[in-house]
Protein backbone atom coordinates (compact mmCIF):
# COMPACT_ATOMS: atom_id res chain seq x y z
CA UNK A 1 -1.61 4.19 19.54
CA UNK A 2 0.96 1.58 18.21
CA UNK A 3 0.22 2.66 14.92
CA UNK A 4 0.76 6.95 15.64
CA UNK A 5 4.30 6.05 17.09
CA UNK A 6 5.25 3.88 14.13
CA UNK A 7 4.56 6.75 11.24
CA UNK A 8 6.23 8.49 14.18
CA UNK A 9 9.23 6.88 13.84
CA UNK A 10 9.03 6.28 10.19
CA UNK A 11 8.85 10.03 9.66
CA UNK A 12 11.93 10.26 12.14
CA UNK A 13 14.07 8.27 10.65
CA UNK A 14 13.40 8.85 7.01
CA UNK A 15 15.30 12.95 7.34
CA UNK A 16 12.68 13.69 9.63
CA UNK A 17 9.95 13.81 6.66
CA UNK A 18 6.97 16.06 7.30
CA UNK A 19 3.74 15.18 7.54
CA UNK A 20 2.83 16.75 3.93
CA UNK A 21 5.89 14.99 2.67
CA UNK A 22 4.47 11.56 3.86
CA UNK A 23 1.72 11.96 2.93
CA UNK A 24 2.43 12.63 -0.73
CA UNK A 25 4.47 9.70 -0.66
CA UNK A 26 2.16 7.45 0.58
CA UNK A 27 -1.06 8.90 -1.48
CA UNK A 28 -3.07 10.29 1.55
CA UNK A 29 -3.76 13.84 2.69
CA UNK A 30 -2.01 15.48 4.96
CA UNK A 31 -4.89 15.13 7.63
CA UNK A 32 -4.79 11.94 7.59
CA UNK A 33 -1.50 11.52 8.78
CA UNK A 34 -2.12 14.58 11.56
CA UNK A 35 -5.37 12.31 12.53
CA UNK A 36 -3.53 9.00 12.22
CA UNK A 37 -1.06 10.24 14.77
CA UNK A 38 -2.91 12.48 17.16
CA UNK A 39 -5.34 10.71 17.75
CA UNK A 40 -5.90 7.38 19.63
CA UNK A 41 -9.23 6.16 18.57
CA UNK A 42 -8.60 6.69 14.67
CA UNK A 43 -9.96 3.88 12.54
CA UNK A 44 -8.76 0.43 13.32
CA UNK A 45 -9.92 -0.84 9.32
CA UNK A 46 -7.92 1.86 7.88
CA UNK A 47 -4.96 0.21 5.63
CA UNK A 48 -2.19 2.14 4.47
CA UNK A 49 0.92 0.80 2.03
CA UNK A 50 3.69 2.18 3.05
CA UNK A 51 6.74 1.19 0.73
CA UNK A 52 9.49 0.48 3.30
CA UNK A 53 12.23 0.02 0.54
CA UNK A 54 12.72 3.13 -1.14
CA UNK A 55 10.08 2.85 -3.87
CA UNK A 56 8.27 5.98 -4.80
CA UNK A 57 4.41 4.61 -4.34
CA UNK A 58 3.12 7.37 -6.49
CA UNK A 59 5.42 6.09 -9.85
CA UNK A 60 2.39 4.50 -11.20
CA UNK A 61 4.05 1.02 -10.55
């Protein structure tokens, strides 16, 4: 559950970014966030970048 609480609290305290919005940003669906953090037993192999430094991950960089 550690990892539901941190997009959690990334979400939070990044303008309280939506689920959609994060996931756009971070190049996933917007399920998979709602699945990442509502439930417990979600994939432990799953790996997702997220740039913690501002940097659009979808500029192709």
């Amino acid at each position: 559950m550690a990892l539901a609480n941190t997009i959690r609290q990334y979400r939070f305290h990044n303008g309280e970014m939506t689920k959609k919005e994060l996931a756009k940003f971070v190049g996933v669906s917007r399920q998979t966030i709602n699945a990442i953090e509502g439930v417990e037993k979600f994939a432990d192999g799953l790996v997702v970048e997220v740039p913690l430094d501002g940097d659009d991950a979808n500029d192709g960089n």
